[in-house]
Protein backbone atom coordinates (compact mmCIF):
# COMPACT_ATOMS: atom_id res chain seq x y z
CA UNK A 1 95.05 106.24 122.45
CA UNK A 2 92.11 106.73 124.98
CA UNK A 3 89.36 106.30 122.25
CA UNK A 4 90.75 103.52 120.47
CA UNK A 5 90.82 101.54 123.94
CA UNK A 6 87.71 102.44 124.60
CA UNK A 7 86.30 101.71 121.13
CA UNK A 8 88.33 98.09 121.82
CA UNK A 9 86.99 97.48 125.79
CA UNK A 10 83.18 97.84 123.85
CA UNK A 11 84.10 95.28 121.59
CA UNK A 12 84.12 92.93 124.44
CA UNK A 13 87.25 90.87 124.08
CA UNK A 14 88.04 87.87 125.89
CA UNK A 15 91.31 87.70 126.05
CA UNK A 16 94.42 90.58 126.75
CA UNK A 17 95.63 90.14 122.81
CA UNK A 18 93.24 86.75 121.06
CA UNK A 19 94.56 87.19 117.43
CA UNK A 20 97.08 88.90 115.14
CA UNK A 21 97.35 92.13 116.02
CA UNK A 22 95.63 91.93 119.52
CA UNK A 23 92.13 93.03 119.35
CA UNK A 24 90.05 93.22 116.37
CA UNK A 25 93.65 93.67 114.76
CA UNK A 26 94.47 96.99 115.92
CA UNK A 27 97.73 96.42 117.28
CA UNK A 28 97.37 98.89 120.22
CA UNK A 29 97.77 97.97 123.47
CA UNK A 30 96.52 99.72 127.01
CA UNK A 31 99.71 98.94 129.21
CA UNK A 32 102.11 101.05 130.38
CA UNK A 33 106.38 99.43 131.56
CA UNK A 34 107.55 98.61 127.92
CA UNK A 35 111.15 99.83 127.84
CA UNK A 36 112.38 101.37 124.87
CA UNK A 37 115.88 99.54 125.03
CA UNK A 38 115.91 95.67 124.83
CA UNK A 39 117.06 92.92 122.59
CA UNK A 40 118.64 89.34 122.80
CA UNK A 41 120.77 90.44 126.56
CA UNK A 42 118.68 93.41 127.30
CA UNK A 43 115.19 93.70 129.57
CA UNK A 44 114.73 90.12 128.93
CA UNK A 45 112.21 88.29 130.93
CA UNK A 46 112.61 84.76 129.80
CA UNK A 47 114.05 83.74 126.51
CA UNK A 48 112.16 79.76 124.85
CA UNK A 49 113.72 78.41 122.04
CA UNK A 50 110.34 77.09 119.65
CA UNK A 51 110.35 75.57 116.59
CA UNK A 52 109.86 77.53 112.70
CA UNK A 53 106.79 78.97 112.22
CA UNK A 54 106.33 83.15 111.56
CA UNK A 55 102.45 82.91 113.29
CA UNK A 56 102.43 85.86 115.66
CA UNK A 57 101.92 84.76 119.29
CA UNK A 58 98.39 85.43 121.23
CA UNK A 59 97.67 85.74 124.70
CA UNK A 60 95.10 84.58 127.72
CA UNK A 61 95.56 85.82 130.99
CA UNK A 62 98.27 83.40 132.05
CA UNK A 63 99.32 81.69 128.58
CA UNK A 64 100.71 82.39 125.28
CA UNK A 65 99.42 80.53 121.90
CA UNK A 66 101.80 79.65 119.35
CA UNK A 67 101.71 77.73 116.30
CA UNK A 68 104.98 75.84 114.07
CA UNK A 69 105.63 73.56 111.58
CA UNK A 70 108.73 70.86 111.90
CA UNK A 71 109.21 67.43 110.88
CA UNK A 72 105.89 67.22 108.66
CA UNK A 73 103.98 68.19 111.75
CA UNK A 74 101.76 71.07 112.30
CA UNK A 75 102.40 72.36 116.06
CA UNK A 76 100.16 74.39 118.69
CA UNK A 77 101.89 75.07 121.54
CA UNK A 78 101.04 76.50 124.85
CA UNK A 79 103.42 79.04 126.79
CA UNK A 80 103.26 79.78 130.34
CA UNK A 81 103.37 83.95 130.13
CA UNK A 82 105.07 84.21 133.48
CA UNK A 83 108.09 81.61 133.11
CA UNK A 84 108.22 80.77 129.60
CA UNK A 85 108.00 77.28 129.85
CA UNK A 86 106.06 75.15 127.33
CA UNK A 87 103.12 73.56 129.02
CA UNK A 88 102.27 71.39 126.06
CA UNK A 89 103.10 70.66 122.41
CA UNK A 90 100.49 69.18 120.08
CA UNK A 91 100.67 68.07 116.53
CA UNK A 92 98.99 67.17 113.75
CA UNK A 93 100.04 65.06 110.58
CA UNK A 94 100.85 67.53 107.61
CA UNK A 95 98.44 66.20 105.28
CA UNK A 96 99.60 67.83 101.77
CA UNK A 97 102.43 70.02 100.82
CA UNK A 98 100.71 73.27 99.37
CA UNK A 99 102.21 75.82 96.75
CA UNK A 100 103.74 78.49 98.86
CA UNK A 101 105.95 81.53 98.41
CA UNK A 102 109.37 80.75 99.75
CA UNK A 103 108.82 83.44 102.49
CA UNK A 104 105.48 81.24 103.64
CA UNK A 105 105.62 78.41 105.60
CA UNK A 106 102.59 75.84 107.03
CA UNK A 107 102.78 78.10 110.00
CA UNK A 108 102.26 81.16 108.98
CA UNK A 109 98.26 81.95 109.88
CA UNK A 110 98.52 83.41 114.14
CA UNK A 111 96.07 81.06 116.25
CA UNK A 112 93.17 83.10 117.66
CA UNK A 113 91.61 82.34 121.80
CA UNK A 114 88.50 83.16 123.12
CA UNK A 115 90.46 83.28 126.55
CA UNK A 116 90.19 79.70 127.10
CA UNK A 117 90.64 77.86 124.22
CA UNK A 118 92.92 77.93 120.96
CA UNK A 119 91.98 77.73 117.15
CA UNK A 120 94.47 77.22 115.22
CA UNK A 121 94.31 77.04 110.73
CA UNK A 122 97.12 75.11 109.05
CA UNK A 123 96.40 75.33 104.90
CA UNK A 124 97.90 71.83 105.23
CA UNK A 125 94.87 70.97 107.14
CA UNK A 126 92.42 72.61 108.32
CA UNK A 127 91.06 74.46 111.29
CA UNK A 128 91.55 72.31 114.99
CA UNK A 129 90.86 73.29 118.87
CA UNK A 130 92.52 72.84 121.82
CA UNK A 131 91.24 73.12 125.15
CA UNK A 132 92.98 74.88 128.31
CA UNK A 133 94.97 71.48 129.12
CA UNK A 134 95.53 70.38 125.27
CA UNK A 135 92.46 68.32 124.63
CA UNK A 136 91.35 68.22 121.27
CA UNK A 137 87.92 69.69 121.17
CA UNK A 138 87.28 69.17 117.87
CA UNK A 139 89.21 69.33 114.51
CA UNK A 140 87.53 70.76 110.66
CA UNK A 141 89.66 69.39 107.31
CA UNK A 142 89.77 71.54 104.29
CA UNK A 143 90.10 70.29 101.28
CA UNK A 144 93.26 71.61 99.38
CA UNK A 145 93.37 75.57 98.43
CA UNK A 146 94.87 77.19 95.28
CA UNK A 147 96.69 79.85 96.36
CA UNK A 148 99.73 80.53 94.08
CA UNK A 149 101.83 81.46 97.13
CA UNK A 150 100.05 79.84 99.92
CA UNK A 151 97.46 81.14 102.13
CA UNK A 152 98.29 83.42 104.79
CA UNK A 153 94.78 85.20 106.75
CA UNK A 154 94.51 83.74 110.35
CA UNK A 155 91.03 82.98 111.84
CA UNK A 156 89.88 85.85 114.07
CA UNK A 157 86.55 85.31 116.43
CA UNK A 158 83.23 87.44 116.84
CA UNK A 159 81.52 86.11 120.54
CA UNK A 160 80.82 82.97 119.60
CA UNK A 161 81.60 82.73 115.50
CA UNK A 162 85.29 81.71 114.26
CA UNK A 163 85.80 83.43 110.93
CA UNK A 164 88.11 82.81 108.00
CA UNK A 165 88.79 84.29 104.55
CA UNK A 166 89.80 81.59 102.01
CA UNK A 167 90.83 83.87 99.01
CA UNK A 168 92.78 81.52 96.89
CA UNK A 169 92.81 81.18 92.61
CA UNK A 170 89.48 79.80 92.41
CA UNK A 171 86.54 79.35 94.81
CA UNK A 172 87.90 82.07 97.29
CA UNK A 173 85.05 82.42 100.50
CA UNK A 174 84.71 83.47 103.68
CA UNK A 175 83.69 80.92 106.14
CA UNK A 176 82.08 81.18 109.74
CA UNK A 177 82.36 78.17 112.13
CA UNK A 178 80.57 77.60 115.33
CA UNK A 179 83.77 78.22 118.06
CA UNK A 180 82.14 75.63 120.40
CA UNK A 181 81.09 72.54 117.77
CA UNK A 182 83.54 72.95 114.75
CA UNK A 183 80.09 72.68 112.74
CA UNK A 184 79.95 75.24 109.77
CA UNK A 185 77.31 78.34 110.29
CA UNK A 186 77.59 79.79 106.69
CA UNK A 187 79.97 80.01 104.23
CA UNK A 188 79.83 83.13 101.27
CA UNK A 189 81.31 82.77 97.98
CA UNK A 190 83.72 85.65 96.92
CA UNK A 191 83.76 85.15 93.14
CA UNK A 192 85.46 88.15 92.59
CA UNK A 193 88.71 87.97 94.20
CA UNK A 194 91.71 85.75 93.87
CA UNK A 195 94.63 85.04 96.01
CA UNK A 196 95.42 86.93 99.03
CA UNK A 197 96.29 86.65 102.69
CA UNK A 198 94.37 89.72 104.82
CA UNK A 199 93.14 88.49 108.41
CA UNK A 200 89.36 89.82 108.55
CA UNK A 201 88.54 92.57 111.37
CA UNK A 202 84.81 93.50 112.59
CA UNK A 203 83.34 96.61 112.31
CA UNK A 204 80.34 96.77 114.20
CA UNK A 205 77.99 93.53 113.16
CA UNK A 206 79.70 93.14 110.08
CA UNK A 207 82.89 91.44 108.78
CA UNK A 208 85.31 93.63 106.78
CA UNK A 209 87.62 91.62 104.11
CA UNK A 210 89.79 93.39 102.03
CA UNK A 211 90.94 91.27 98.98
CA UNK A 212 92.06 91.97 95.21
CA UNK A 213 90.35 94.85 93.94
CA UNK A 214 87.71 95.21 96.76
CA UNK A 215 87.03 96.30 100.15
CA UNK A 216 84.01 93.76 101.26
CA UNK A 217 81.41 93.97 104.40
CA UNK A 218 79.39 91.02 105.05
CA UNK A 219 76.55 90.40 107.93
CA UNK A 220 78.20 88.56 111.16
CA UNK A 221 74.88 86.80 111.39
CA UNK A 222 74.43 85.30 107.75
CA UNK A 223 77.23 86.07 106.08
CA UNK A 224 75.31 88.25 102.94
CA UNK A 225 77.74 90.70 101.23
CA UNK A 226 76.43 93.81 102.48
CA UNK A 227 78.66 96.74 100.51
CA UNK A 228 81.92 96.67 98.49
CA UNK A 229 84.53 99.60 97.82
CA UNK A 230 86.33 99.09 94.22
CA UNK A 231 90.02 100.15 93.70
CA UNK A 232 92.26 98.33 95.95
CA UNK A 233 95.02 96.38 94.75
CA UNK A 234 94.99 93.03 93.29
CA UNK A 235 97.24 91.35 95.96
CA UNK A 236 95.96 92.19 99.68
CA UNK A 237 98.05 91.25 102.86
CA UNK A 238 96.79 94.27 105.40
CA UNK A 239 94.13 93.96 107.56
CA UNK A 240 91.98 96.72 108.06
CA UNK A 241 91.78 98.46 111.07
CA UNK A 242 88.87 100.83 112.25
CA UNK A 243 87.21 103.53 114.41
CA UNK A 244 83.87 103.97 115.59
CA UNK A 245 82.85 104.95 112.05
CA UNK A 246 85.68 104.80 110.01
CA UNK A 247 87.58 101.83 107.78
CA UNK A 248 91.19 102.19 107.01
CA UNK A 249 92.53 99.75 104.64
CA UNK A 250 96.15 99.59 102.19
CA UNK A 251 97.10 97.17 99.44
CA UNK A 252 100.08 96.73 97.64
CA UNK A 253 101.37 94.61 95.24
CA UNK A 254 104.06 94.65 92.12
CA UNK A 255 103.44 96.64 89.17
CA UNK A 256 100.54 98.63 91.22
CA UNK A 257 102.22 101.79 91.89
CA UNK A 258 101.73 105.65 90.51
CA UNK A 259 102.20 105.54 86.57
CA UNK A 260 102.90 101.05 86.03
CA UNK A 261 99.43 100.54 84.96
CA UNK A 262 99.24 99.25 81.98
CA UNK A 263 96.07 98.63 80.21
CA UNK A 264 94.98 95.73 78.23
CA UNK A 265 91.92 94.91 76.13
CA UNK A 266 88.71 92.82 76.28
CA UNK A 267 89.23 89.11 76.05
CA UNK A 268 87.69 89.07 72.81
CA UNK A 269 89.75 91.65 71.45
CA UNK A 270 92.55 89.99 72.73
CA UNK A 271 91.71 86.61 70.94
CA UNK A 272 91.48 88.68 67.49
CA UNK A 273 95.28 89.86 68.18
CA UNK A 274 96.94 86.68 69.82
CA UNK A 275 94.87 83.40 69.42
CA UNK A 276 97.51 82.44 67.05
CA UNK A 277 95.65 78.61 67.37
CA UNK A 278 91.98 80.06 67.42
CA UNK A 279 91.18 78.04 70.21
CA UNK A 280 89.47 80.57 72.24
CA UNK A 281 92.58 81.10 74.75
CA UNK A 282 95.67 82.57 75.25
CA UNK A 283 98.66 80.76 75.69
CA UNK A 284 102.15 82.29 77.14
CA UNK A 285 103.98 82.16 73.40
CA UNK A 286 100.98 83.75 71.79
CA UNK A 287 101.10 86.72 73.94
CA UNK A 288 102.87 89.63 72.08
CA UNK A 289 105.16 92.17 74.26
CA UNK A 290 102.47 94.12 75.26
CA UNK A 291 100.55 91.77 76.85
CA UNK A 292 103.19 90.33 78.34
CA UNK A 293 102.85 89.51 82.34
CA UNK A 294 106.55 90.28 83.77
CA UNK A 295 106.38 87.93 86.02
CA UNK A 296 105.51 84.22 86.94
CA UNK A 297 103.15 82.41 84.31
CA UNK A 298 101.86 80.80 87.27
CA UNK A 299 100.45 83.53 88.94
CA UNK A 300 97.94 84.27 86.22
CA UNK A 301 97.11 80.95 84.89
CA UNK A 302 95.16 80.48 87.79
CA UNK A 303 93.87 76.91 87.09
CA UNK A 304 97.49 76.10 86.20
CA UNK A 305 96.52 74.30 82.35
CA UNK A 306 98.93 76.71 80.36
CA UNK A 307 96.52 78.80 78.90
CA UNK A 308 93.83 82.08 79.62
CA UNK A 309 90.55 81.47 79.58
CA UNK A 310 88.05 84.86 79.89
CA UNK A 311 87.82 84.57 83.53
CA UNK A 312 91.96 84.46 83.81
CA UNK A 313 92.06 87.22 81.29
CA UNK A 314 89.69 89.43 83.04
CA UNK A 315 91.75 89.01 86.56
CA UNK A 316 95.06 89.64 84.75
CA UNK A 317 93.70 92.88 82.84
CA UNK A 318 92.64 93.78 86.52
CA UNK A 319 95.99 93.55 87.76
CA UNK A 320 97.80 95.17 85.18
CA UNK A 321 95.19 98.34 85.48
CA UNK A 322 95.09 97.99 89.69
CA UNK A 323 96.45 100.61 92.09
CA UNK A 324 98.19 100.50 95.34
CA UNK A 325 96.75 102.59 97.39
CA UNK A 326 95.15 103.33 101.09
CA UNK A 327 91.89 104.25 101.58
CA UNK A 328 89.45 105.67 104.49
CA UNK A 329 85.93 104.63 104.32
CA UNK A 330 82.65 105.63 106.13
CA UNK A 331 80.26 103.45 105.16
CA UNK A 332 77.23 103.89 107.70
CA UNK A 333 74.34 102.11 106.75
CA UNK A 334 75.58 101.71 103.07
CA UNK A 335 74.50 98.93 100.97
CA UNK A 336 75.78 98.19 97.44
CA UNK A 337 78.68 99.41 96.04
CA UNK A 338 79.85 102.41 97.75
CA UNK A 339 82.70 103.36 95.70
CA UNK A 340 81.74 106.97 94.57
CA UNK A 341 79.76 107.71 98.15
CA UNK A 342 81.78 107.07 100.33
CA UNK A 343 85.26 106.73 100.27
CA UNK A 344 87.16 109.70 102.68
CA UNK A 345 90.10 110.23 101.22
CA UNK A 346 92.67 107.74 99.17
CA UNK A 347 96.42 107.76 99.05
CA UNK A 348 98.71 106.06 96.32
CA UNK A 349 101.71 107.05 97.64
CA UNK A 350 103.94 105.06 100.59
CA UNK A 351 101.87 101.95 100.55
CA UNK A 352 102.89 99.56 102.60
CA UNK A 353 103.61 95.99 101.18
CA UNK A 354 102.87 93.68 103.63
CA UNK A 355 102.12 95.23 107.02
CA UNK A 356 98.64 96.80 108.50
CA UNK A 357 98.22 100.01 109.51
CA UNK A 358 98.69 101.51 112.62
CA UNK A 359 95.71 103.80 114.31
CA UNK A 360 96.50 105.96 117.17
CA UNK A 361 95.05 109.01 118.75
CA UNK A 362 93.69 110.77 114.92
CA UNK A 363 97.22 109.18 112.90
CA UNK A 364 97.13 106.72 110.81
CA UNK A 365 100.73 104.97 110.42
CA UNK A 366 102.75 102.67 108.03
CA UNK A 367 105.41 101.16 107.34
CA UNK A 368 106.85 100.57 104.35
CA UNK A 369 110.15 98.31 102.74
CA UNK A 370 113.15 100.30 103.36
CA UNK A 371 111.74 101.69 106.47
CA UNK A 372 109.59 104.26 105.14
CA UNK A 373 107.63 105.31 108.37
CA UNK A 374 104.43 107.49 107.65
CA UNK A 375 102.56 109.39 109.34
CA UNK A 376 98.89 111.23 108.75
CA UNK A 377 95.85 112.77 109.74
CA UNK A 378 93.18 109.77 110.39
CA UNK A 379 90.51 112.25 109.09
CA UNK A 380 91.76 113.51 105.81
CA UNK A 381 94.25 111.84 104.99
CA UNK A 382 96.60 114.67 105.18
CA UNK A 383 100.35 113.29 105.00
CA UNK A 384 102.19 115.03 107.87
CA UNK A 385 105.26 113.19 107.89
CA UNK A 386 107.16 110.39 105.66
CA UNK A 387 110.61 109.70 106.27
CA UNK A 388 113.41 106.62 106.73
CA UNK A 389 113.93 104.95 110.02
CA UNK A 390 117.61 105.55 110.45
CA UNK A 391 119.84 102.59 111.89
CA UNK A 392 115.97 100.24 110.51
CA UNK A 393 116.52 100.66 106.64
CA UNK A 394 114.91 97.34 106.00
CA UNK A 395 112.22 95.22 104.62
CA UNK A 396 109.18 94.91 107.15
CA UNK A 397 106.29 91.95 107.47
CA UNK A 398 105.75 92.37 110.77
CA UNK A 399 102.88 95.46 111.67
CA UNK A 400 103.63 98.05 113.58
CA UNK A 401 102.41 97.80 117.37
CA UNK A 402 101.66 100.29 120.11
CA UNK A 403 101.81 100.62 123.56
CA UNK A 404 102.93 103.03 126.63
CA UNK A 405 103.24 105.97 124.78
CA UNK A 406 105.29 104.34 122.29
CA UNK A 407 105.01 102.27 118.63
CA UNK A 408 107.07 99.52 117.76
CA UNK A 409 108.60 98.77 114.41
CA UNK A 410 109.85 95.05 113.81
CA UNK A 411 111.90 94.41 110.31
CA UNK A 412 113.31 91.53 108.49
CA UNK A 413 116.21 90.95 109.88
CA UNK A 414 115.85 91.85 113.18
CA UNK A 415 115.98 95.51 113.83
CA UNK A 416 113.51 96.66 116.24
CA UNK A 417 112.43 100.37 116.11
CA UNK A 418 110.89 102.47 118.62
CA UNK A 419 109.41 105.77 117.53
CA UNK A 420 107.57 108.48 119.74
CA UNK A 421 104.05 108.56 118.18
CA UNK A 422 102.69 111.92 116.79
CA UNK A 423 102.32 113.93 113.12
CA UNK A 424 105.80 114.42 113.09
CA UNK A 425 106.89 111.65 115.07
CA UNK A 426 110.59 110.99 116.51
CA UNK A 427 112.40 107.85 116.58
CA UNK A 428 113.84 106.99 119.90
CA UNK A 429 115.55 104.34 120.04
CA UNK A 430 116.47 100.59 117.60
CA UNK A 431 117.18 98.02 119.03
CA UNK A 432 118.58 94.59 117.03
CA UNK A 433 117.78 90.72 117.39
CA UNK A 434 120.51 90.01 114.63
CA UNK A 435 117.89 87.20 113.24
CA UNK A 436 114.53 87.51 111.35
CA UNK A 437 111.82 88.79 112.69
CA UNK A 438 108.34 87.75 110.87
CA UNK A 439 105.68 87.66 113.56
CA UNK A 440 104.10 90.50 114.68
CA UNK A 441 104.56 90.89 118.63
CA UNK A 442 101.46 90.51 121.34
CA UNK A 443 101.82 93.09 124.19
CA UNK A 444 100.21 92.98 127.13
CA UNK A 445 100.86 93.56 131.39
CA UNK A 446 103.67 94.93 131.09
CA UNK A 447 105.42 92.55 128.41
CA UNK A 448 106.12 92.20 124.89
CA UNK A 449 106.06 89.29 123.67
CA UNK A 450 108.41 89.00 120.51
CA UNK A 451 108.93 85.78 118.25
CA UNK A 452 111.96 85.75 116.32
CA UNK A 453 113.35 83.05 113.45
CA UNK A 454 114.35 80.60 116.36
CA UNK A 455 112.70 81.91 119.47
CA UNK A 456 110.12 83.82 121.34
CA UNK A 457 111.29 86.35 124.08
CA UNK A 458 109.36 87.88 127.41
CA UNK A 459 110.62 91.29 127.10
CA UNK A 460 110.20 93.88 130.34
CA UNK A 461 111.67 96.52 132.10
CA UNK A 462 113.68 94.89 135.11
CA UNK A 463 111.52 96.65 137.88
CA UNK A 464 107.97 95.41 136.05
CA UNK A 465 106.81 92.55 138.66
């Protein structure tokens, strides 16, 4: 754990845990008092009832960040750390009802502090600011996304530079705001992805975005696409996490895995099998079975007019031929596409649906639905251990978090795992909420801070001050 915290104290971070996943999304935290036994009536510091909303909480020094959605209102609120008590509620108007996957909800991006201040994206409306006593500071609409199941990265910041990936149907990019202003600093196209929901992370002066079928770098200072890595999957919801020289990213997504590709021609050669109409598109009768999708029209007519044209065609032959997979990269000074020069090592097996990766001391960890927990060797890849968290046999959208010499699995419904770390790692103890558990937790002095389907709990050993 030392390097990693080290790596993380360089980074300069203003605040104990600013965005999902604490800092620069690593999920590893350097404080020691978590207990390993706690729940709803166990080690519980305070206990606030908030409303819906599956944003994982951030921290200042004294205050926790939260966002929620009730009443057609989009909610920040700020959290005393020490008592629990809400300091201030502030809403917005919801200004449109987006597309979203029944699982989403307006609330579902984290908010992000530089320590000070909260930023906070709603895809109902846009990015706003509150200052330390719930001023607005300034507020930045967005005009409405296309994102078949909603949009799901939260804004992350680099010094001075709010960032956010906008990879929806059409017109995905990756925007960079001025923190202090709202003002726009640059905004870069990404043509060749469509809808996905990874938070970006920083890897030295650059901005790493993984989205369908590529792993994407772009300068912090301009925002130019600086190198890609080809094969990821065509449906992205983990963020990366990295090293001092080292990118670890995973992708999953249905029909993806070992041996479900299935190929598909060139539009044109498509249009001489199934362009009953000769039109120049493909519409959903026309299709014969083995072109058919398996799943929701919806999700690859991406403009949503009931046929293909060659751009759909070309994204939906991409997803039928994608792979799940995780992948380390070392990409130095690379420019281009560094596919073929330098990719580590690649794994297709136990990819994790929706949750990030987990770095610690050499391992790289996952977890996976039905509480697959994997461990392996940072530098090769080398799986050391893969097995079921007994008593935690679940689905999982919250990432797995570290701290004190332990890691922290949150599922579904509530269980909450705790698991020695190590290549052939133990599990210790699980502990259960008996509600949903979405959010990913924000650790930090001696506290956990855990949001659950109706609440948000301080948890702490009863002798931590």
């Amino acid at each position: 754990m030392r390097l990693v915290v080290l790596l993380l104290s360089a980074l300069a971070f203003p605040a104990e845990w600013p965005s999902f996943r604490g800092p620069n999304g690593s999920g590893v935290a350097d404080t020691t008092g978590i207990p390993a036994e706690f729940g709803p009536n166990k080690n519980v510091v305070w206990r606030t009832a908030v409303p819906p909303g599956s944003g994982s909480p951030v921290l200042t020094g004294d205050a926790l960040f939260l966002t929620a959605a009730e009443n057609s209102q989009l909610i920040t609120l700020k959290i005393n750390r020490k008592t629990g008590q809400i300091e201030w509620r502030r809403s917005v108007p919801q200004a449109r009802v987006e597309n979203r996957h029944k699982l989403n909800n307006p609330a579902s991006p984290s908010p992000v502090t530089d320590g000070t201040n909260v930023y906070a994206f709603f895809s109902d409306f846009g990015l706003i600011s509150y200052g330390p006593d719930g001023n607005e500071r300034w507020r930045l609409a967005l005009p409405p996304f296309a994102n078949f199941h909603g949009m799901g990265a939260s804004p992350i910041l680099a010094g001075n530079t709010l960032l956010l990936v906008c990879d929806q149907d059409s017109e995905s990019f990756l925007l960079a705001i001025d923190k202090n202003t709202g003002k726009q600093i640059w905004k870069t196209a990404r043509p060749s992805v469509v809808h996905g929901f990874a938070t970006p992370s920083i890897y030295r002066d650059q901005v790493i975005v993984p989205g369908s079928y590529l792993l994407a770098s772009y300068s912090l200072k301009d925002g130019k696409e600086l190198w890609t890595v080809r094969g990821l999957s065509w449906q992205i919801k983990a963020t990366a996490v990295v090293d001092d020289d080292t990118i670890y990213a995973t992708g999953w997504a249905p029909g993806a895995d070992p041996g479900q590709a299935k190929p598909l021609p060139g539009f044109n050669d498509a249009l001489k099998v199934a362009d009953a109409n000769n039109d120049g598109k493909l519409a959903n009768a026309e299709l014969p079975p083995a072109f058919k999708h398996g799943g929701s029209w919806l999700a690859i007519d991406l403009n949503n007019d009931g046929v293909l044209d060659a751009r759909e065609w070309g994204f939906y032959r991409g997803r039928r031929e994608a792979s799940n997979v995780t992948i380390a990269v070392k990409p130095g000074n690379a420019r281009g596409d560094i596919t073929d020069t330098h990719v580590v090592w690649k794994h297709q097996r136990m990819v994790p649906e929706v949750p990030s990766p987990l770095l610690l001391n050499g391992i790289l960890y996952t977890i996976k639905t039905g509480g697959i927990f994997t461990a392996m060797l940072a530098g090769t890849g080398e799986l050391k251990k893969s097995a079921r968290v007994q008593g935690a046999i679940d689905g999982y959208y919250a990432s797995p978090i570290a701290a004190d010499g332990k890691i922290f699995l949150f599922s579904e419904q509530g269980k909450a795992a705790v698991i020695k770390p190590g290549a052939e790692w133990e599990l210790i103890h699980v502990n259960d909420f008996d509600e949903p558990i979405y959010a990913t937790p924000a650790i930090a002095s001696e506290r956990m801070y855990i949001r659950t389907a109706s609440a948000i709990f301080a948890i702490g050993a009863a002798v931590a001050r």
